[in-house]
Protein backbone atom coordinates (compact mmCIF):
# COMPACT_ATOMS: atom_id res chain seq x y z
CA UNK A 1 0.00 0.00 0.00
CA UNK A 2 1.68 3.14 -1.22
CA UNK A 3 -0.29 5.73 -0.12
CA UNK A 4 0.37 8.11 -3.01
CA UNK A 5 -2.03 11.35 -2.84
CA UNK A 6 -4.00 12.19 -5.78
CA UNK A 7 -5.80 15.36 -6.82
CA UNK A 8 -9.06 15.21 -8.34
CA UNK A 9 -10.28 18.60 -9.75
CA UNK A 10 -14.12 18.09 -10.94
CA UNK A 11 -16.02 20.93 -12.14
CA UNK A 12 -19.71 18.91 -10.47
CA UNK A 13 -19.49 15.93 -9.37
CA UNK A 14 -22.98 14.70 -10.76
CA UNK A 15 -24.43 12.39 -13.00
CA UNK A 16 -21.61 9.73 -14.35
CA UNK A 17 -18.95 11.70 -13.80
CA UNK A 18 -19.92 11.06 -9.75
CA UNK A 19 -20.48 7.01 -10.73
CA UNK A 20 -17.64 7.17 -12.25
CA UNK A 21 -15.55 8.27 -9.69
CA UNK A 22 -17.40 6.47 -7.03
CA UNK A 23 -16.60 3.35 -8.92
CA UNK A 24 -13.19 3.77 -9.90
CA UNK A 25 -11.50 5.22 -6.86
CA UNK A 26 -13.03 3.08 -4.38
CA UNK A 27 -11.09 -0.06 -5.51
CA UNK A 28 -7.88 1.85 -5.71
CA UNK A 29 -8.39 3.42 -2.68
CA UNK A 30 -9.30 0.47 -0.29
CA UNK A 31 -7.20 -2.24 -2.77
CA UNK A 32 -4.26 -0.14 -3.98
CA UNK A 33 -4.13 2.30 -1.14
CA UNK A 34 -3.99 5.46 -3.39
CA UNK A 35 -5.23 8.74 -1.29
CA UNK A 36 -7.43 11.18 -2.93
CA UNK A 37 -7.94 15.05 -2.63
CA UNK A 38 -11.11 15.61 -4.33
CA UNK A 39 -11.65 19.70 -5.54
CA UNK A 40 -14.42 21.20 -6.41
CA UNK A 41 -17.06 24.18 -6.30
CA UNK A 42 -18.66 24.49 -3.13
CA UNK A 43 -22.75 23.79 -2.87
CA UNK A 44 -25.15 20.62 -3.08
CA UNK A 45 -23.04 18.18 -5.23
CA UNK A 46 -20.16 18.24 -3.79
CA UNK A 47 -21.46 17.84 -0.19
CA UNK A 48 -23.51 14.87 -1.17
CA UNK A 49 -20.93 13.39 -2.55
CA UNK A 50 -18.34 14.14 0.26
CA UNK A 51 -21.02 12.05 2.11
CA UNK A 52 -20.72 8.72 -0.50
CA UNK A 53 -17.44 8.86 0.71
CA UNK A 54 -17.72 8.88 4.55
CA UNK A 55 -15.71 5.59 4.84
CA UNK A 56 -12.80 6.24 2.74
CA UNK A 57 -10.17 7.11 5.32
CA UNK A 58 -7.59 9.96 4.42
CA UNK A 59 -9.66 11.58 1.71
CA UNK A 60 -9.46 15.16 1.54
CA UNK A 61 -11.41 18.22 0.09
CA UNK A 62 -11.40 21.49 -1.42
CA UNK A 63 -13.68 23.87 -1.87
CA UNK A 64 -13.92 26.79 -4.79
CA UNK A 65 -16.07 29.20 -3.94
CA UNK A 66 -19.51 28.48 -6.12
CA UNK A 67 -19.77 30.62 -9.40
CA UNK A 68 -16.45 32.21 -9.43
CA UNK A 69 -15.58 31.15 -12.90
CA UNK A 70 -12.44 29.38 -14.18
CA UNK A 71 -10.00 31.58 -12.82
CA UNK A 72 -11.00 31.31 -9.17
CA UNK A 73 -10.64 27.60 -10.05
CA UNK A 74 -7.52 27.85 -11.73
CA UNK A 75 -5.79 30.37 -8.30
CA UNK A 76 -7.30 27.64 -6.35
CA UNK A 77 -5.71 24.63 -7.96
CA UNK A 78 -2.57 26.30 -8.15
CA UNK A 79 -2.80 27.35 -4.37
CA UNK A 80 -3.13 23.65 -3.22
CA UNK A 81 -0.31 22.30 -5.93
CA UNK A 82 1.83 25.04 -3.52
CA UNK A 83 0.98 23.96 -0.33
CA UNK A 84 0.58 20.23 -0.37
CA UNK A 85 1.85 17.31 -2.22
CA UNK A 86 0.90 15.44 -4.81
CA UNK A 87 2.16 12.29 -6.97
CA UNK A 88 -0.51 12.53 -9.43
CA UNK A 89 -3.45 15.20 -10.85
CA UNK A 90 -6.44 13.10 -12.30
CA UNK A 91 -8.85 15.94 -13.63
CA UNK A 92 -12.49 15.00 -14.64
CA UNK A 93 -13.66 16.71 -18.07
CA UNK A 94 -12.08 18.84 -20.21
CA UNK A 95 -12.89 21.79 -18.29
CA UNK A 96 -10.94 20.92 -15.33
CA UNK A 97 -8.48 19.09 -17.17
CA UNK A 98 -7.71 22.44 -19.06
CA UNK A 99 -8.11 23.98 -15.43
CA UNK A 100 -5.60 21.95 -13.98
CA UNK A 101 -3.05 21.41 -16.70
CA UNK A 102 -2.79 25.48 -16.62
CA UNK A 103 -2.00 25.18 -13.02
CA UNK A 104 0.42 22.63 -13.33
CA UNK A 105 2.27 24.08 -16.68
CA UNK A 106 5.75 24.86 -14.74
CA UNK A 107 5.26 22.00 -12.06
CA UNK A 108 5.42 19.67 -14.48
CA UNK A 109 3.07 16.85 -11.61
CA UNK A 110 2.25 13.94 -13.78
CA UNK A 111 -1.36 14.78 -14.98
CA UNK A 112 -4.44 12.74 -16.51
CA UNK A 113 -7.20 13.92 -17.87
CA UNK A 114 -10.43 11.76 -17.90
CA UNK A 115 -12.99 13.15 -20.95
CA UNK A 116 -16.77 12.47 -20.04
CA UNK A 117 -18.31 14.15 -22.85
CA UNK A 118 -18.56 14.70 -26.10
CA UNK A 119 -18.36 18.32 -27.77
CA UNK A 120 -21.33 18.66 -30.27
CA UNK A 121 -21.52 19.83 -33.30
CA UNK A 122 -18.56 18.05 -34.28
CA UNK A 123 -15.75 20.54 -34.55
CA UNK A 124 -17.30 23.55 -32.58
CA UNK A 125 -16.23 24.81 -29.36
CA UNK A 126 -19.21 26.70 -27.69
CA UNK A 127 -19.16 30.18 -26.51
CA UNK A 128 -17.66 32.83 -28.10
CA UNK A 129 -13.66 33.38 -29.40
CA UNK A 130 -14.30 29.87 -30.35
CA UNK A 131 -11.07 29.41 -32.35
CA UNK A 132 -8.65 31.25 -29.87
CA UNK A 133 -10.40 28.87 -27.21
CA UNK A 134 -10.09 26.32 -29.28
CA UNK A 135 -6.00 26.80 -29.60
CA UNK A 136 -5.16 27.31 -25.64
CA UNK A 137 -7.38 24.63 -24.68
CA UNK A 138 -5.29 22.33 -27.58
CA UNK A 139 -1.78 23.81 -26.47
CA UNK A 140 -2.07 23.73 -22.53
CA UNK A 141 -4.04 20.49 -22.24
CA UNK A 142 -1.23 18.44 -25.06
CA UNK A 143 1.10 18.53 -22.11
CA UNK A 144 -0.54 16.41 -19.71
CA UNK A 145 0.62 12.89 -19.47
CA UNK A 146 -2.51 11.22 -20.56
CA UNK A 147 -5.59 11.98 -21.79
CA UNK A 148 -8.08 8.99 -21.70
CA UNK A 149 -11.61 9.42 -23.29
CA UNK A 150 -14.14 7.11 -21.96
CA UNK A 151 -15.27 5.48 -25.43
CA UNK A 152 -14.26 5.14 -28.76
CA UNK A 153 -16.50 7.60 -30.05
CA UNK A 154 -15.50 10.29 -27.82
CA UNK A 155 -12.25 9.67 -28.53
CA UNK A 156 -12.78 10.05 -32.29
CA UNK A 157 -15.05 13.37 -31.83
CA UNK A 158 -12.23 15.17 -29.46
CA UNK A 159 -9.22 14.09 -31.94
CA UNK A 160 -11.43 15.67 -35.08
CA UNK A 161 -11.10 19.21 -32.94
CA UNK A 162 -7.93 18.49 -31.39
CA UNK A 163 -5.65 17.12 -33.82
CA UNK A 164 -2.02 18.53 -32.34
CA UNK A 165 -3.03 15.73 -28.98
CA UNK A 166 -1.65 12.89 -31.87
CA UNK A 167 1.63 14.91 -32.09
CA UNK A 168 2.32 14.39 -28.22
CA UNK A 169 3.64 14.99 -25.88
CA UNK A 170 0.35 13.55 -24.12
CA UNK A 171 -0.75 10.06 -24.77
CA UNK A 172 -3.92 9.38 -25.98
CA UNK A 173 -5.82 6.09 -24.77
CA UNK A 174 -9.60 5.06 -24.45
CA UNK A 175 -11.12 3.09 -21.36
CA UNK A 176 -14.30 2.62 -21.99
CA UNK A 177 -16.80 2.90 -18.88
CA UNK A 178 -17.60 0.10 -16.45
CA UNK A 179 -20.01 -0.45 -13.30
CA UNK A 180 -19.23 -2.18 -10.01
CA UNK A 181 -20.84 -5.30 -10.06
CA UNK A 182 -20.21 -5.96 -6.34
CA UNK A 183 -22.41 -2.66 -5.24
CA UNK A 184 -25.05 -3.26 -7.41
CA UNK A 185 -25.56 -6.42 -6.76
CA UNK A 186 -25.69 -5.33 -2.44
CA UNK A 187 -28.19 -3.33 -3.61
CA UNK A 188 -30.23 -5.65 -5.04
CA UNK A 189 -30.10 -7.87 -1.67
CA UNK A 190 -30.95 -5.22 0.26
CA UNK A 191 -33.83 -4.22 -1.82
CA UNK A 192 -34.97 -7.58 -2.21
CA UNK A 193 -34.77 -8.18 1.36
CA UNK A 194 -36.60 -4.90 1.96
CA UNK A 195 -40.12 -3.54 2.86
CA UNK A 196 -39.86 -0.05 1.51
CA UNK A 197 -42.76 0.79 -0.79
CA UNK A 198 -42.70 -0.45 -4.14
CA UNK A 199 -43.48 2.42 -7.51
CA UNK A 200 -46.50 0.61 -8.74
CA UNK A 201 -47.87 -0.02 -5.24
CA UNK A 202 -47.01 3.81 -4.16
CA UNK A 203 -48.91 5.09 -7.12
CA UNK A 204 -51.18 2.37 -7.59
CA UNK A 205 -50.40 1.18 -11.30
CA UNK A 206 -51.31 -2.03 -12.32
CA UNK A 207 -49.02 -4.76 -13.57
CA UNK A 208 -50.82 -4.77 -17.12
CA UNK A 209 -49.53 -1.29 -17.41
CA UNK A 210 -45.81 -1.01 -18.66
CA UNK A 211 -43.49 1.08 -16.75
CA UNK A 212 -40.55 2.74 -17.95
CA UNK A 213 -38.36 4.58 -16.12
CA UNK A 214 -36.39 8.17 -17.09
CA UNK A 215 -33.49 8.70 -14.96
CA UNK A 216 -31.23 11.68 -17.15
CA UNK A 217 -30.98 15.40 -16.22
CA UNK A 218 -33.39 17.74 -17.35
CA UNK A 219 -31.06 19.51 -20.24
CA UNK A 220 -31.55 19.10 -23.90
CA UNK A 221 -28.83 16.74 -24.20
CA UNK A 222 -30.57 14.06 -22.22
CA UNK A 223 -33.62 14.56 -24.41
CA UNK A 224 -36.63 14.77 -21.93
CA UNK A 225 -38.23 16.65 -24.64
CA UNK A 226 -38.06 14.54 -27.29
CA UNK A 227 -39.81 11.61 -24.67
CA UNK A 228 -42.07 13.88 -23.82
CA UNK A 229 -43.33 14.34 -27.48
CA UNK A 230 -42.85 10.59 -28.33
CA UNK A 231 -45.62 10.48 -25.25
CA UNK A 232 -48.14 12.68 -26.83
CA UNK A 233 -47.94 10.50 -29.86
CA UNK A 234 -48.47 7.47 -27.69
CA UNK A 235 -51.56 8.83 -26.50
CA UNK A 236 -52.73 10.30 -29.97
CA UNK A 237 -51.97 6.76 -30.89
CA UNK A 238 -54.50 5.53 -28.05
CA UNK A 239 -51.49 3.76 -25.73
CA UNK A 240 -51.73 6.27 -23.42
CA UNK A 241 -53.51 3.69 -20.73
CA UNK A 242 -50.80 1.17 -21.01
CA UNK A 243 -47.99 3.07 -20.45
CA UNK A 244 -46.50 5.04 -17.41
CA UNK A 245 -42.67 6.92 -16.85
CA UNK A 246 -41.26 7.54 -13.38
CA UNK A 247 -38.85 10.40 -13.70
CA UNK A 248 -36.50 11.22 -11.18
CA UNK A 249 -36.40 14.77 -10.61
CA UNK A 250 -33.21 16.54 -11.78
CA UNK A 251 -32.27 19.44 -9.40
CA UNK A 252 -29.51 20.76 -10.90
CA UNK A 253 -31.06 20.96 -14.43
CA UNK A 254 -34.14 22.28 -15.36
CA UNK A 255 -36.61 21.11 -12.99
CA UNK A 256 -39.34 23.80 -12.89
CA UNK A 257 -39.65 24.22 -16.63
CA UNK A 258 -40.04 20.77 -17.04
CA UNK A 259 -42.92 20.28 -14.23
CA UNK A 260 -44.43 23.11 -15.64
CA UNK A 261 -43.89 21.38 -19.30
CA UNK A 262 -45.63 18.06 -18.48
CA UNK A 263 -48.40 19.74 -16.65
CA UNK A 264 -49.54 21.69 -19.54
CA UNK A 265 -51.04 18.69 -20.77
CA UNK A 266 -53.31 16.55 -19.17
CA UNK A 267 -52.77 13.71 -21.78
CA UNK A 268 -49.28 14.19 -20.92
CA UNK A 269 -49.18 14.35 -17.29
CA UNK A 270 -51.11 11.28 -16.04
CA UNK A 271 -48.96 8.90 -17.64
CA UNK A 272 -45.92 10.62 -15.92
CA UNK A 273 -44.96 10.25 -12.10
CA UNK A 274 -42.30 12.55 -10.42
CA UNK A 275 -40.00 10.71 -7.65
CA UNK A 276 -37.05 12.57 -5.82
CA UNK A 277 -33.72 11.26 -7.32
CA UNK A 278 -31.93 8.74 -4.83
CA UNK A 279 -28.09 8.31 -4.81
CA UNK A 280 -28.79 4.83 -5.47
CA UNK A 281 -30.04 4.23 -9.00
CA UNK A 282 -30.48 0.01 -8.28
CA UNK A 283 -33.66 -0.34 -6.41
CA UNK A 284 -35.50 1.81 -9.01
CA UNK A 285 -34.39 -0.01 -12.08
CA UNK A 286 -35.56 -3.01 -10.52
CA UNK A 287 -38.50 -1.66 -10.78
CA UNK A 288 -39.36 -0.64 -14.26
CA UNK A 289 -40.06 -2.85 -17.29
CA UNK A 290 -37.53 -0.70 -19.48
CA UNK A 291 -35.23 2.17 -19.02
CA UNK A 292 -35.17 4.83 -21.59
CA UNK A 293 -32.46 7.07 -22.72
CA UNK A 294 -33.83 9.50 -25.75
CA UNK A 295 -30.09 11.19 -25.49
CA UNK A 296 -28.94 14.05 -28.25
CA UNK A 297 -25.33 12.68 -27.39
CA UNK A 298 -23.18 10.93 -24.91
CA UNK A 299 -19.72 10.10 -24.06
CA UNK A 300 -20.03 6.54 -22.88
CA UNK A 301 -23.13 5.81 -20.58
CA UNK A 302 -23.28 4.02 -17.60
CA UNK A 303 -27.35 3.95 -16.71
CA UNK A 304 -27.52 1.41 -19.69
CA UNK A 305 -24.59 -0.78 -18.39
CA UNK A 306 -26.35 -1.44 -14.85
CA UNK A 307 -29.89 -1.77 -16.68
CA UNK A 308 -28.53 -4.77 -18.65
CA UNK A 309 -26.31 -6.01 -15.81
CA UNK A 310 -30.00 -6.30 -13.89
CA UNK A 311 -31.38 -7.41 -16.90
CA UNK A 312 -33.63 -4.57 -17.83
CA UNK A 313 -34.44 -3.45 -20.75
CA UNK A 314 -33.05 -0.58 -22.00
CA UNK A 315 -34.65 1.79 -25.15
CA UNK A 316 -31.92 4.02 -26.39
CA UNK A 317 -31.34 6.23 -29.29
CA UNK A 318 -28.92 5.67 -31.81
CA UNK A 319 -26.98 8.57 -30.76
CA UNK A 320 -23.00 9.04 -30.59
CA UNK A 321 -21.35 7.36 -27.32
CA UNK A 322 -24.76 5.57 -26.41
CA UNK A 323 -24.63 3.55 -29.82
CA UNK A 324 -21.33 2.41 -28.69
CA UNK A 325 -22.41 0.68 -25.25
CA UNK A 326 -25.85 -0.67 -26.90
CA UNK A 327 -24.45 -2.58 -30.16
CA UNK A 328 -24.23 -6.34 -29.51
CA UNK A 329 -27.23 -5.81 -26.67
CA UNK A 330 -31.50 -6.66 -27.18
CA UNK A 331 -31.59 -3.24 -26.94
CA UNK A 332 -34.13 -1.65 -28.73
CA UNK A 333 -32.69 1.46 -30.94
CA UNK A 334 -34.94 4.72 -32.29
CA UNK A 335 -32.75 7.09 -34.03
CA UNK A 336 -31.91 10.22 -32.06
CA UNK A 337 -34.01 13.41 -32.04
CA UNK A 338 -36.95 11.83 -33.88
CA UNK A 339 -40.02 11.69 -31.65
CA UNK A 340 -41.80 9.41 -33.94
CA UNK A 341 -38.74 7.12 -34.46
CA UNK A 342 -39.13 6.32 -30.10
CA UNK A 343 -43.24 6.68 -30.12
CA UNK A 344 -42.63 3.77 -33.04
CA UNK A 345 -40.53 1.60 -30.79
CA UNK A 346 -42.27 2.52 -27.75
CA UNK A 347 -45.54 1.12 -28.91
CA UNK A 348 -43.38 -1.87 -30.24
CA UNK A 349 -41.92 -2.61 -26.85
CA UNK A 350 -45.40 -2.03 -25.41
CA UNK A 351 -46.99 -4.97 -27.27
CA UNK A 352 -44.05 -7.11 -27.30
CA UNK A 353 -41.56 -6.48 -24.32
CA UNK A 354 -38.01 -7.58 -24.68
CA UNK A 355 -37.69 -9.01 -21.08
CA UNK A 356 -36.76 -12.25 -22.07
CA UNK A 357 -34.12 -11.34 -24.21
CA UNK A 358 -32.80 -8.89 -21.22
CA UNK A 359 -32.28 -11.74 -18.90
CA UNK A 360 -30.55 -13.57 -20.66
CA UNK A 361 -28.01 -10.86 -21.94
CA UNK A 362 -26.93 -10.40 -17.74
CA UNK A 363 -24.08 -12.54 -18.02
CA UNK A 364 -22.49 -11.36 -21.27
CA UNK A 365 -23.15 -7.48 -20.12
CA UNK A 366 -21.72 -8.94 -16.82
CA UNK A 367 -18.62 -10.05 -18.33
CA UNK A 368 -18.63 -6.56 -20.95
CA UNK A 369 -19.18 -3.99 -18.48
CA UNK A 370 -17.24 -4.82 -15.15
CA UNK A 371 -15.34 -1.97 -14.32
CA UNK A 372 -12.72 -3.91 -12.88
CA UNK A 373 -11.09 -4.55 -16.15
CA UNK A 374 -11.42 -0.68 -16.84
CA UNK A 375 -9.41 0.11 -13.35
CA UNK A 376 -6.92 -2.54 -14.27
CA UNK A 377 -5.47 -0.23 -17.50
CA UNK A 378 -6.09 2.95 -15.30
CA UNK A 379 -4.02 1.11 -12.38
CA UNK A 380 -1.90 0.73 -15.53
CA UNK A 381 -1.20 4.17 -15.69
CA UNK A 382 -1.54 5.10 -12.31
CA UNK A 383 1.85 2.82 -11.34
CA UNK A 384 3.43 4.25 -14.57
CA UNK A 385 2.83 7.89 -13.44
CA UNK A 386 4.04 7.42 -9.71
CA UNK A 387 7.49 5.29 -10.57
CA UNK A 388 8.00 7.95 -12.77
């Protein structure tokens, strides 16, 4: 056990950059004995998070103060490379890995930088200044020491825009995402084993009625409103009494406009039922007859991994970085930002569920997904890093 310290600046740790960390670092924490300084802006996120990790001993935090922009981040990062010690930087997202690599430029602290996302349209950096953005972000972040994209596909789309990261110095290499099978399957004993409630009991739907389950943020990328149309066709298409969608509700995203969205119509509203998220995402899949993901775009997805690890259906758009994890699966497939395309398969999962198929696909996506061989290659790195 080494006990090398590593700091881990995250813009907000939410969504599957939080299950990603959550599942990587905890087996090279309590197996490998790495330490880790997680930084990030203050609020909500990070203090829920700070309490996933209430049994990892030594880890450490720092706070940015919340909406200070990416020079408060940047002073901060460089303030805690002064004061304490580090043997490795592991920045999540471009944003921080930018962040950090800034920080770092004359300290020269072996740095990775994990990508979570894609940047779409291919080729454009938002914002404005695009192409002077476009040429610091290439030149500061090319001297990290890795840069590993979490699929294939988001490795092609950030090589289109960054080109000069294939002329080193920084290495390039993909790890695709993986799940902890050991935690999800605890959950499932405990919910099994547990009394709590169950959805269709709670809000009194009926087993004949098919239940799918929309667990994504609330911004355009996740595509709530393309479901939410695919629903009105549904019910236009009279299969509005068969069908019902728990949605978690997304804090951090755009909760009130979508409330306020789905309760403009009626039609609408009474097949959908609003739940409070949980930091748990297991006992609710169990749950649901499918889950779906009507995503613009994704890196590399890990809500579909533990659906077909539980062997639940999942219904997922054809998009980039979700096509990736759902080819070679019974998925079903509707192509991305086409309402009709998911009302189409919607109605065909309705009359013809794919459970079957689902179940039997848990030991392949078992065997696919563990994200025990994905630590192994960042281990990999980790031990190449440190000797250095």
């Amino acid at each position: 056990m080494k006990n090398h310290r590593v700091l881990v600046p995250v813009s907000h740790p939410l969504g599957g950059i939080r299950t990603y960390m959550l599942y990587y670092f905890r087996r090279l924490h309590h197996e490998e004995g790495y330490r880790f300084t997680f930084l990030s802006e203050a609020g909500n996120a990070f203090d829920t998070f700070k309490r996933d990790l209430t049994d990892w001993e030594g880890t450490e935090y720092v706070e940015v103060p919340p909406k200070c922009g990416s020079r408060a981040v940047f002073q901060t990062i460089r303030q805690t490379l002064k004061t304490q010690s580090f043997a490795l930087l592991h920045s999540q997202g471009l944003k921080a890995g930018t962040e950090t690599a800034a920080a770092n430029y004359f300290r020269n602290i072996p740095h990775l930088i994990t990508l979570h996302d894609v940047i779409i349209p291919q080729n454009e950096i938002p914002g404005r200044f695009k192409r002077l953005k476009k040429a610091i972000i290439s030149n500061v972040t090319r001297h990290a020491s890795f840069i590993v994209p979490v699929s294939h596909d988001c490795e092609t789309n950030h090589l289109q825009i960054f080109p000069a990261w294939k002329r080193g110095p920084v290495q390039v290499r993909t790890i695709l995402n993986g799940i902890d099978l050991e935690r999800i399957e605890h959950s499932r004993l405990i919910f099994e084993t547990g009394r709590e409630q169950r959805l269709r009991e709670q809000f009194g739907i009926g087993r004949e009625v098919v239940l799918g389950g929309f667990f994504g943020r609330f911004m355009p990328q996740k595509g709530m409103d393309i479901l939410l149309k695919a629903l009105e066709l549904l019910d236009e298409q009279g299969f509005a009494n068969r069908f019902r969608l728990i949605v978690t509700k997304d804090r951090n995203g755009f909760l009130n406009e979508t409330i306020s969205l789905v309760a403009e119509n009626p039609n609408i509203a009474r097949m959908i039922r609003f739940i409070d998220t949980k930091p748990d995402i297991t006992p609710l899949l169990l749950q649901i007859d499918a889950t779906i993901i009507p995503s613009r775009w994704e890196a590399c997805p890990i809500l579909p991994m533990e659906s077909l690890v539980l062997g639940i259906p999942v219904i997922g758009s054809d998009c980039i970085g979700l096509r990736e994890v759902l080819r070679g699966t019974p998925s079903l497939v509707h192509q991305h930002d086409n309402p009709e395309s998911l009302a189409a398969v919607l109605i065909k999962f309705i009359e013809s569920p794919t459970t079957d198929a689902a179940k039997r696909y848990t030991m392949e996506a078992a065997k696919r997904f563990d994200v025990r061989l994905a630590t192994d290659q960042l281990l990999e790195i980790y031990q190449s890093l440190c000797n250095k």
